[in-house]
Structures are given as C-alpha cells and as structure tokens.
N, C-alpha and C. Protein backbone atom coordinates (compact mmCIF):
# COMPACT_ATOMS: atom_id res chain seq x y z
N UNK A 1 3.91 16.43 -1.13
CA UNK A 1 2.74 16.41 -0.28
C UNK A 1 1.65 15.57 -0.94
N UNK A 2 0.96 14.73 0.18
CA UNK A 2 -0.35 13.91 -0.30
C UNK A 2 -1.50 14.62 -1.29
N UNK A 3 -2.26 14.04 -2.12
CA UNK A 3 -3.30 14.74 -2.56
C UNK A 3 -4.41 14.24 -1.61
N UNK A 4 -3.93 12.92 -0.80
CA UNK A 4 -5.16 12.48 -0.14
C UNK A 4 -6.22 13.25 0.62
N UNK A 5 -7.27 12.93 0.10
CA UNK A 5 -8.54 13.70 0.71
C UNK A 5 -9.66 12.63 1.06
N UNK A 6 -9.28 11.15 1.17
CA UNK A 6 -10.51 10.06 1.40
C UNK A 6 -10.39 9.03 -0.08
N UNK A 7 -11.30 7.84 0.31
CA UNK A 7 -10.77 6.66 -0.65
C UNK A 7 -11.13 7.51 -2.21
N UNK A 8 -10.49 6.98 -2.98
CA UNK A 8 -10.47 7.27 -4.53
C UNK A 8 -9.17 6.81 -5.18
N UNK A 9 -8.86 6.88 -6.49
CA UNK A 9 -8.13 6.03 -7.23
C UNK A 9 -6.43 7.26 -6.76
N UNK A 10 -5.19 6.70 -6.58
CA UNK A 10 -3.88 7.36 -6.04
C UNK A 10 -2.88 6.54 -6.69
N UNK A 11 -2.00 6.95 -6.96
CA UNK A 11 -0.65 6.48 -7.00
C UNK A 11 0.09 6.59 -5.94
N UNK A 12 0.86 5.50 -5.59
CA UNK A 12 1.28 5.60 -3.42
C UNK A 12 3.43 5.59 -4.07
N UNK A 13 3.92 6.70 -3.37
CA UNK A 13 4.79 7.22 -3.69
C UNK A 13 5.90 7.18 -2.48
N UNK A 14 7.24 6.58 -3.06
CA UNK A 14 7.59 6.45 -1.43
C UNK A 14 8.12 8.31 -1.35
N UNK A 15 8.06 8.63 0.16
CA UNK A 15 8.47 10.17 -0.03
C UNK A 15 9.91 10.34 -0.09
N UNK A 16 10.78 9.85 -0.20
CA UNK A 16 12.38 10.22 -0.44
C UNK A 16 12.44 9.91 -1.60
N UNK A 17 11.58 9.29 -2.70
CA UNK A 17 11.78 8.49 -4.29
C UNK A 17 10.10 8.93 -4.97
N UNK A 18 10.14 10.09 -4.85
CA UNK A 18 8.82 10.37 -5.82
C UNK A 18 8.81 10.26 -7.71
N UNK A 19 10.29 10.06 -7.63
CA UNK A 19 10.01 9.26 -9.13
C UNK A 19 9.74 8.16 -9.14
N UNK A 20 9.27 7.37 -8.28
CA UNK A 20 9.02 5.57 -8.38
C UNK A 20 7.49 5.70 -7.81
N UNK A 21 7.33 4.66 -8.41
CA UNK A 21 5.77 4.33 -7.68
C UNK A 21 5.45 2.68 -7.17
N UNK A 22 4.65 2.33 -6.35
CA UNK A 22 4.68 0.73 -6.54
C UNK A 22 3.73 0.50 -7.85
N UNK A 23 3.77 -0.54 -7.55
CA UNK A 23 3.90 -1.06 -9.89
C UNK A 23 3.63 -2.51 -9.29
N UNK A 24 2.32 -2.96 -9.64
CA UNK A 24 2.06 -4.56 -9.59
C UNK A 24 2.84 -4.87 -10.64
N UNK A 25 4.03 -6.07 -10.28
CA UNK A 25 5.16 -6.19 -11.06
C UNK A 25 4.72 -6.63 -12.36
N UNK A 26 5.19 -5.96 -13.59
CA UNK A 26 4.90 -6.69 -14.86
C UNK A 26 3.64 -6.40 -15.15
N UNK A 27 2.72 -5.98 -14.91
CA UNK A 27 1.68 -5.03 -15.06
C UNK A 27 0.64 -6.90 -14.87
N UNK A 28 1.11 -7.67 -14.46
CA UNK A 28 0.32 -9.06 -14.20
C UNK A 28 -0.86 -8.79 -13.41
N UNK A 29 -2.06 -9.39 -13.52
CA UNK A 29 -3.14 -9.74 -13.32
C UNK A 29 -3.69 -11.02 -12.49
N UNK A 30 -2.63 -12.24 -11.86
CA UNK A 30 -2.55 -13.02 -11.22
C UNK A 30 -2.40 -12.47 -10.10
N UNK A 31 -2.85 -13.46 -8.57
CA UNK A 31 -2.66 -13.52 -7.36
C UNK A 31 -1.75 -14.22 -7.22
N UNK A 32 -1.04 -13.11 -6.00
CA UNK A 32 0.57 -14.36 -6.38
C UNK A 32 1.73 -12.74 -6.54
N UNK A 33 1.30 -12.01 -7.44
CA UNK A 33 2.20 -10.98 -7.92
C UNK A 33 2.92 -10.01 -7.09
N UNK A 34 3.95 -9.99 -6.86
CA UNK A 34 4.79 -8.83 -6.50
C UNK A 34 4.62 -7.56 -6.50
N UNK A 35 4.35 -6.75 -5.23
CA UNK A 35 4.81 -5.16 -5.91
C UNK A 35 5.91 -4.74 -5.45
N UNK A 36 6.41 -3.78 -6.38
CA UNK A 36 7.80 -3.32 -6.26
C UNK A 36 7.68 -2.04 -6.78
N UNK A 37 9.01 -1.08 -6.84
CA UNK A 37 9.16 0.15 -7.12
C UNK A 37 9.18 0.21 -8.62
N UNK A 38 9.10 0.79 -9.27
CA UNK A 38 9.55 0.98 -10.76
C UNK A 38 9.11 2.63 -10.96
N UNK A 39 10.05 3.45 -12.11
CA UNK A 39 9.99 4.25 -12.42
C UNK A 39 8.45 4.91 -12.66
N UNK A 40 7.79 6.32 -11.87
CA UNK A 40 6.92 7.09 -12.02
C UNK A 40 6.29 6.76 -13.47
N UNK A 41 5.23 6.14 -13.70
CA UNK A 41 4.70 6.51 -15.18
C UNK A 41 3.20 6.81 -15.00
N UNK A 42 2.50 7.44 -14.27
CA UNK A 42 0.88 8.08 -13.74
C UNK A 42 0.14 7.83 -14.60
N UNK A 43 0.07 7.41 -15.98
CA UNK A 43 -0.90 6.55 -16.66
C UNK A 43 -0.79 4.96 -16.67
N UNK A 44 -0.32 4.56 -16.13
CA UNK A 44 -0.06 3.15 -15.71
C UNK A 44 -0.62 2.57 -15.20
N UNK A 45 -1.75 1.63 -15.68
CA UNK A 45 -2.69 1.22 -14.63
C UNK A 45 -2.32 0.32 -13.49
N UNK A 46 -0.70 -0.37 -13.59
CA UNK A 46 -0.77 -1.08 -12.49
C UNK A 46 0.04 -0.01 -11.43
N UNK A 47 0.26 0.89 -11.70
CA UNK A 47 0.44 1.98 -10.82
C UNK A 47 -0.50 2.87 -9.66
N UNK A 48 -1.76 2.39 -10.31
CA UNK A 48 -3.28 2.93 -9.79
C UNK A 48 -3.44 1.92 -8.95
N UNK A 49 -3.69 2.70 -7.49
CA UNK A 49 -4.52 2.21 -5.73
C UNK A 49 -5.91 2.67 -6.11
N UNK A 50 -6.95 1.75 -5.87
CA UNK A 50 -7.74 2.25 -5.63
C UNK A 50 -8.03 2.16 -3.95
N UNK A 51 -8.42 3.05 -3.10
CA UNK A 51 -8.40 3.07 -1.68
C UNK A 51 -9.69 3.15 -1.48
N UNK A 52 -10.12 2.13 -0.84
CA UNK A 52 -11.48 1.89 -0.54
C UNK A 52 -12.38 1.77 0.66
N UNK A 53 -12.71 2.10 1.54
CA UNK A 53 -13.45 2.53 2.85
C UNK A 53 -14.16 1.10 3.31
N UNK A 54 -13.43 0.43 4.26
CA UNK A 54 -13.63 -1.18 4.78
C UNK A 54 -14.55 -0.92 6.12
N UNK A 55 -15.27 0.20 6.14
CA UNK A 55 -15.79 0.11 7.77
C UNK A 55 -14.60 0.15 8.97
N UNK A 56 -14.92 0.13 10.01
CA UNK A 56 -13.98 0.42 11.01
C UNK A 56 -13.66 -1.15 11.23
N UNK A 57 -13.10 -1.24 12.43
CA UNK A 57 -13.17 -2.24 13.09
C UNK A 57 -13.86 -3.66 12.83
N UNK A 58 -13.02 -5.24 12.41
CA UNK A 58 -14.15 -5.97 11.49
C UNK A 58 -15.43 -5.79 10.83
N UNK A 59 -14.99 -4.34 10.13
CA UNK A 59 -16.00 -3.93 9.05
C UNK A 59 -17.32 -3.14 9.57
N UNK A 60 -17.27 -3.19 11.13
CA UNK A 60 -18.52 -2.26 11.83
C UNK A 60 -18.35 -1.01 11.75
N UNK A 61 -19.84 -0.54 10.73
CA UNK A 61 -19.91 1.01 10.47
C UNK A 61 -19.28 1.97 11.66
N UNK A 62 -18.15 2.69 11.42
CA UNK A 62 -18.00 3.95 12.46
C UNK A 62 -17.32 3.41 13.99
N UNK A 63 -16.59 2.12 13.87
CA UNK A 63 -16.51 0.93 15.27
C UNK A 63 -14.96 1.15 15.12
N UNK A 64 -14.07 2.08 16.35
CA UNK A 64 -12.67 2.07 15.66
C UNK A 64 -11.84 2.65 15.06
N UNK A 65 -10.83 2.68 14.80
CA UNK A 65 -10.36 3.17 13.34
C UNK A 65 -10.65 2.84 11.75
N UNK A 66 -10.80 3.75 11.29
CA UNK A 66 -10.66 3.34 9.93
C UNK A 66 -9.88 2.35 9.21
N UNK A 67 -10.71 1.26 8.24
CA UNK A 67 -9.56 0.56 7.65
C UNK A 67 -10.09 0.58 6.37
N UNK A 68 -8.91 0.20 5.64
CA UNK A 68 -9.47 0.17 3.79
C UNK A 68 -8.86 -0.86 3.60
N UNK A 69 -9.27 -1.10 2.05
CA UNK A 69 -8.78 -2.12 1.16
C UNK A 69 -7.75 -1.31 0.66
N UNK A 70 -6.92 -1.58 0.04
CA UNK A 70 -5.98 -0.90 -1.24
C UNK A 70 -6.17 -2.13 -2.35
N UNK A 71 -6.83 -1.39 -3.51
CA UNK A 71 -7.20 -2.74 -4.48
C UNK A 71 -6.38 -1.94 -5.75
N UNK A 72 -5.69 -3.20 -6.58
CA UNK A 72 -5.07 -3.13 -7.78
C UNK A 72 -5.63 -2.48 -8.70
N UNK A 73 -5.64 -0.90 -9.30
CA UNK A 73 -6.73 -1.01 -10.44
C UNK A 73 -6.79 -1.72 -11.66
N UNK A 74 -5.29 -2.33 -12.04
CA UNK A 74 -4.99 -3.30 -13.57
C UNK A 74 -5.62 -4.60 -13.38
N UNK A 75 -6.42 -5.05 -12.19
CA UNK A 75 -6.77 -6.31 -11.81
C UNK A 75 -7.96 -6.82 -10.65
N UNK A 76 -8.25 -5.08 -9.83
CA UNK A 76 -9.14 -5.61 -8.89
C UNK A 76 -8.52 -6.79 -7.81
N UNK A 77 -7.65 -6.75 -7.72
CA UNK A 77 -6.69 -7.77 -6.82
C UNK A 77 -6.59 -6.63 -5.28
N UNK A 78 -6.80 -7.04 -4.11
CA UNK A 78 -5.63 -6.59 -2.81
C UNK A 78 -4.56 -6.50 -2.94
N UNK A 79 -4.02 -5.56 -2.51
CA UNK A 79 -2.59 -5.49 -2.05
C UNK A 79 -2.68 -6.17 -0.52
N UNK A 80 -2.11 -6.99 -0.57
CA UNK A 80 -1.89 -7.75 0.26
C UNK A 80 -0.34 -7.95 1.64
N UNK A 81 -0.59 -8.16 3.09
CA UNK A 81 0.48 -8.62 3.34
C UNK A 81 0.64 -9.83 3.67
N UNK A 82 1.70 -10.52 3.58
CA UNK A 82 2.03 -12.20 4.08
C UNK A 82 2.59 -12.08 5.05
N UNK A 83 2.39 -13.34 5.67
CA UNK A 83 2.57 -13.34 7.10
C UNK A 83 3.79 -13.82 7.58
N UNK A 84 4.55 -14.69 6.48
CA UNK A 84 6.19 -14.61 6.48
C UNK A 84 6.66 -13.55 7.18
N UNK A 85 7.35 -13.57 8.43
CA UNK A 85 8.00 -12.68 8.40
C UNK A 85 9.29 -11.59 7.19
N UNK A 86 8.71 -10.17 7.31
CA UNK A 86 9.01 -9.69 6.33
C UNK A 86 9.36 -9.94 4.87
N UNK A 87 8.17 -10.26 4.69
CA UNK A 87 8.25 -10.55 3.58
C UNK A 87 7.61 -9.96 2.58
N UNK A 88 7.73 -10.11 1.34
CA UNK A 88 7.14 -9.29 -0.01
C UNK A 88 5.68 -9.31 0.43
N UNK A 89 5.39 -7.88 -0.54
CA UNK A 89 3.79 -7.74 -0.39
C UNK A 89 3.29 -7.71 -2.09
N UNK A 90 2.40 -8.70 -2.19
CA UNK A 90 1.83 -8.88 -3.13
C UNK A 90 0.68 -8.32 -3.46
N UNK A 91 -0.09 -8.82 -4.38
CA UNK A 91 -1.78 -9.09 -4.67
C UNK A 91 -2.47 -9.98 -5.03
N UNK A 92 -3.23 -9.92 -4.14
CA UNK A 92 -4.27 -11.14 -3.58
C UNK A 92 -5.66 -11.30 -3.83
N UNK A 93 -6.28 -12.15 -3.98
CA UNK A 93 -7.86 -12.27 -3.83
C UNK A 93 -8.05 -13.30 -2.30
N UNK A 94 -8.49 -12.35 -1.68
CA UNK A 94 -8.88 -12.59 -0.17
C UNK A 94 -10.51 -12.31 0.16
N UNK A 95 -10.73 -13.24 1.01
CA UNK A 95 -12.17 -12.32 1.72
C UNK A 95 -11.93 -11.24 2.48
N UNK A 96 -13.18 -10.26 2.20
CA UNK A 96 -12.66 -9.16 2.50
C UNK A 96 -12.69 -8.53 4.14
N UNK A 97 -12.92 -9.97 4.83
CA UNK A 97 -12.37 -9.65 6.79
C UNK A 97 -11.19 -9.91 6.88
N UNK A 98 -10.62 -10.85 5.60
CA UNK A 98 -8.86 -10.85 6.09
C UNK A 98 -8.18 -10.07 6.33
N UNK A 99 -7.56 -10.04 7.43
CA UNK A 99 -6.70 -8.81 8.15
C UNK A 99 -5.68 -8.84 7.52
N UNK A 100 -5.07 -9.67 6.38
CA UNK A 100 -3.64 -9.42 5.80
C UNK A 100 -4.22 -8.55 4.54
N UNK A 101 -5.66 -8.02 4.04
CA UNK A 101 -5.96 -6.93 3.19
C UNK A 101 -6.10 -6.02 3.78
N UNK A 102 -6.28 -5.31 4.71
CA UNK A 102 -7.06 -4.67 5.58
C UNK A 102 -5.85 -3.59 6.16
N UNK A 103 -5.85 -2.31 5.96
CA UNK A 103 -4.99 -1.55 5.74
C UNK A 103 -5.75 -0.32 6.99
N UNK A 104 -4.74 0.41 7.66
CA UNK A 104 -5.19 1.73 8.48
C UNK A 104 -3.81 2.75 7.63
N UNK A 105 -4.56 4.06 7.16
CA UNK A 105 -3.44 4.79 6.56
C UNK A 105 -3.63 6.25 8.33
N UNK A 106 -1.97 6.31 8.40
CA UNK A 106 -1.70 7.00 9.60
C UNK A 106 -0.55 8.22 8.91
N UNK A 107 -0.96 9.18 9.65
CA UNK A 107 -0.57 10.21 8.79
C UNK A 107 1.25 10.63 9.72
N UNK A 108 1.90 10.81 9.05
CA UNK A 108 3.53 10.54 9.35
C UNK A 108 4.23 11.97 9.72
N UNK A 109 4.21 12.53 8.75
CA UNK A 109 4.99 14.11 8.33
C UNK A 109 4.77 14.46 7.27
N UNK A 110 4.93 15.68 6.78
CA UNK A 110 4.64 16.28 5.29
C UNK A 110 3.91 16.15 4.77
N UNK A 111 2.64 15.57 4.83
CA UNK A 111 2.14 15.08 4.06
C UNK A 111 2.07 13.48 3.34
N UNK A 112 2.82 12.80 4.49
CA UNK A 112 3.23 11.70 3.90
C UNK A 112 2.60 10.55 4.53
N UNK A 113 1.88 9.57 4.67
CA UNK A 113 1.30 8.56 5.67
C UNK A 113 2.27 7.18 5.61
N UNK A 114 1.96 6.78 7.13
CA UNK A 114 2.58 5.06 6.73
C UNK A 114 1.29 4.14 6.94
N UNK A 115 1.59 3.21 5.84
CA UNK A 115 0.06 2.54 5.56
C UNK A 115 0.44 1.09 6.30
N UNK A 116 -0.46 1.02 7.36
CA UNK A 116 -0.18 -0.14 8.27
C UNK A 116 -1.40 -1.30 8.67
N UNK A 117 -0.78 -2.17 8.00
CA UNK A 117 -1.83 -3.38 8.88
C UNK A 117 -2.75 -3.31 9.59
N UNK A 118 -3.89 -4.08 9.83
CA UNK A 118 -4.72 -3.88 11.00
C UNK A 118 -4.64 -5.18 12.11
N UNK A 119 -3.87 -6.10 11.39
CA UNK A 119 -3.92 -7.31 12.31
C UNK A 119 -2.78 -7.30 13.59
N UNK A 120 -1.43 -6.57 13.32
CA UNK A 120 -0.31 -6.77 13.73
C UNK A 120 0.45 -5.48 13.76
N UNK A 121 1.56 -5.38 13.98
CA UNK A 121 2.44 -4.49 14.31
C UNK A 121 3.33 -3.95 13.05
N UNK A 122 3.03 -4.28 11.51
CA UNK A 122 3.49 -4.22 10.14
C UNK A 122 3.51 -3.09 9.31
N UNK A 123 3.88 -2.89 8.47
CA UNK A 123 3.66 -1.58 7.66
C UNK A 123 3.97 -1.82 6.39
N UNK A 124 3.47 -1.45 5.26
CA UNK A 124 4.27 -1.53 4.22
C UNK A 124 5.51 -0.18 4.56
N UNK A 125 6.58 -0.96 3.69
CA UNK A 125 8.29 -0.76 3.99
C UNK A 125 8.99 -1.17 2.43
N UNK A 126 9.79 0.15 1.89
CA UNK A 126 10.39 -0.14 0.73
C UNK A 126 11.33 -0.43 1.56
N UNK A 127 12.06 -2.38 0.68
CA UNK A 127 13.42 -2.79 1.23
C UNK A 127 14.29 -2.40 1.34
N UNK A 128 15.20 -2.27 2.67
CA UNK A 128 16.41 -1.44 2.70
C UNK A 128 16.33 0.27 2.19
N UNK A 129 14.95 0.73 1.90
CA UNK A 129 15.17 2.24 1.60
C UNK A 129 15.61 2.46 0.17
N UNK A 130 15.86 1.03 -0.69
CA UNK A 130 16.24 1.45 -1.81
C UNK A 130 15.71 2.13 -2.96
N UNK A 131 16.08 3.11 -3.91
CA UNK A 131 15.26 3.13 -4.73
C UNK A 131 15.47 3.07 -6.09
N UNK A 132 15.79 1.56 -6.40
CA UNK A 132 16.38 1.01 -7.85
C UNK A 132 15.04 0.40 -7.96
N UNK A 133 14.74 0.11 -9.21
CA UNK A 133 13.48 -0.22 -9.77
C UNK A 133 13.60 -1.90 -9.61
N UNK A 134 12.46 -2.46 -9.25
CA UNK A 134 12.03 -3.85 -8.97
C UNK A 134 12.97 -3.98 -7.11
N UNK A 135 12.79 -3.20 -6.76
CA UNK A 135 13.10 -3.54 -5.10
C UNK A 135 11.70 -3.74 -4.87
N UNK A 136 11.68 -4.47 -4.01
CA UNK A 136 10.28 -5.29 -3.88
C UNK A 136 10.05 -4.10 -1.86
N UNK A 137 8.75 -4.18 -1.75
CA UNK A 137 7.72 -3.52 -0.87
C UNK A 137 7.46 -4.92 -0.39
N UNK A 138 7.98 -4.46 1.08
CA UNK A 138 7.63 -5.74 2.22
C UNK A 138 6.74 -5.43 3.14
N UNK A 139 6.13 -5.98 4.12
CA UNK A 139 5.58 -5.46 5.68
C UNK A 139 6.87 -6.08 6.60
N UNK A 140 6.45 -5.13 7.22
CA UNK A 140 7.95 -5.05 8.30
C UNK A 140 7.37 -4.41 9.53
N UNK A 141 8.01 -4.58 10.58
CA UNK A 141 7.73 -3.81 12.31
C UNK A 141 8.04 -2.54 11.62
N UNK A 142 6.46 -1.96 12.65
CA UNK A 142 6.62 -0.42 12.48
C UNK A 142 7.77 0.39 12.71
N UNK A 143 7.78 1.60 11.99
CA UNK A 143 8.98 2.30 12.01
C UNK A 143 8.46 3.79 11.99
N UNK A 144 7.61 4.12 12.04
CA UNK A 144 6.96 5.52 11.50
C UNK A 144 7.75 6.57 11.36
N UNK A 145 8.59 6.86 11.83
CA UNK A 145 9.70 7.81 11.60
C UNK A 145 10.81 7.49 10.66
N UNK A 146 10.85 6.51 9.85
CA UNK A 146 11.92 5.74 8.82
C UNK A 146 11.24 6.54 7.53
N UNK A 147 12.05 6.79 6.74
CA UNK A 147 11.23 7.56 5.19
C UNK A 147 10.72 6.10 4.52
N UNK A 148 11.67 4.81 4.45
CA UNK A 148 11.24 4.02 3.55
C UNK A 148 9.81 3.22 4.25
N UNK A 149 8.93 3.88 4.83
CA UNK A 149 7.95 3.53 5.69
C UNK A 149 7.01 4.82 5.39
N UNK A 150 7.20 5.72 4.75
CA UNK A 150 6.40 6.91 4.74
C UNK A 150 5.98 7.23 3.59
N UNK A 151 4.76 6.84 2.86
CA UNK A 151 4.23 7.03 1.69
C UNK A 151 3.61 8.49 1.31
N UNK A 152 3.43 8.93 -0.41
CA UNK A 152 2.92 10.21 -0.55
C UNK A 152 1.81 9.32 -1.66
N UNK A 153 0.30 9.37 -1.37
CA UNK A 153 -0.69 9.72 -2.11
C UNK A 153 -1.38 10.34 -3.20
N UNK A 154 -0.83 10.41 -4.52
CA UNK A 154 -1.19 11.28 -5.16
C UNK A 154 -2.46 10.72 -6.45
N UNK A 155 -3.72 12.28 -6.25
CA UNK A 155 -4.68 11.36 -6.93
C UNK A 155 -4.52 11.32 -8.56
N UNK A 156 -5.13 10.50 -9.00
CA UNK A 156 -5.11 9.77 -10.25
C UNK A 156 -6.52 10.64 -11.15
C-alpha cells in the first residue's frame, strides 16, 4: 500500500515487484538518462521522486486536475516522457509547461496509482511487466488495470 499523502520526497514501486524501484540509471546526473528497475535500496538517492504540485491545468491555480512534476532527487532533473512512440522514459531538463514533464497520479487499486501524462493517452509502464533489473520504464497507451502500469508510493 501507498504511503502517499500529497507531493513530498517517495520511492515509486511497481506493485507486483516491490523489491525494485525506478533508479535513474547509474545513479547519472545528465539529461538524456534512463530509468529503469533495479533492486530496492531506500537510501539511494537516485531512487528518490520528489513529487511536486504543478497547479492544475497549464499550471492555473485549482483549474482541472491536478498535475505534478516528478523530479530526480540525485539531480533535480524531470522524469520525463518522449514522444517516440513507446518509448523509454528518461530525465530531462524541460520548461516547466512541457506536457512531456507534467504528470496526473490516478489512483488504481490497493493502494497503488498509475502515473499518467497530461498531454496524451500514456502512462508510465514497466516493459513487458518484467522484473529483472535494468528493464527500462516506458510511456505506453493506458492500461489502468495492467499491474505493470500500477505504481506503490512509498515516503522517503
């Protein structure tokens, strides 16, 4: 179950693989970087979301749904999606109206949310459901009922 209670620093957990966490790959500090699964380690700073409160709707106080940033804590970078179809989700330095940073977290089952885009129809999605370490976290067409689409929140 989520610890989520509103933006603050989390580790985002897929819910069928709560020993993995996403992990800005290589604990790197560049835009450009990969996230992927790698083994649970909760002092890990590239393991740390910070979830951050973007205003509603292009950023108008209370206009909408809620959207956030999800920012890197090892780097202050976005988690980012690309617009490749399905493709890897990185971290980015974007302005912060870009809709490929710009995240709505929607609450799934158990305690578990799927964290989805605000521009498009996307979600972050562990590939194929796997959970071997360095499987890379794509955006993909919603699935909300898929586990590898259903994240657990836990705070830091």
């Amino acid at each position: 179950m989520s610890d989520y209670t509103g933006p603050g620093l989390y580790e985002i957990l897929p819910i069928y693989a709560q020993t993995m966490s996403l992990n800005v790959w290589g604990n790197e500090k560049t835009a450009g970087t990969a996230v992927k699964l790698y083994n649970r380690t909760a002092d890990a700073k590239n393991t740390h979301w910070e979830i951050v409160a973007a205003g509603g709707v292009n950023a108008k106080p209370e206009s909408g749904d809620r959207e956030y940033h999800i920012i890197a804590a090892n780097s202050g970078l976005y988690l980012a999606m690309n617009t490749r179809e399905n493709s890897g989700v990185t971290v980015e330095l974007r302005a912060p109206l870009d809709p490929t940073i710009r995240w709505k977290l929607a609450y799934c089952r158990n305690g578990a949310f799927c964290i989805n885009n605000v521009n498009n129809q996307k979600q972050l999605n562990v590939n194929g459901g796997a959970k071997a370490v360095g499987t890379e976290i794509i955006s993909y067409d919603m699935s909300p009922t898929s586990e590898n689409t259903q994240f657990v929140l836990k705070a830091v």
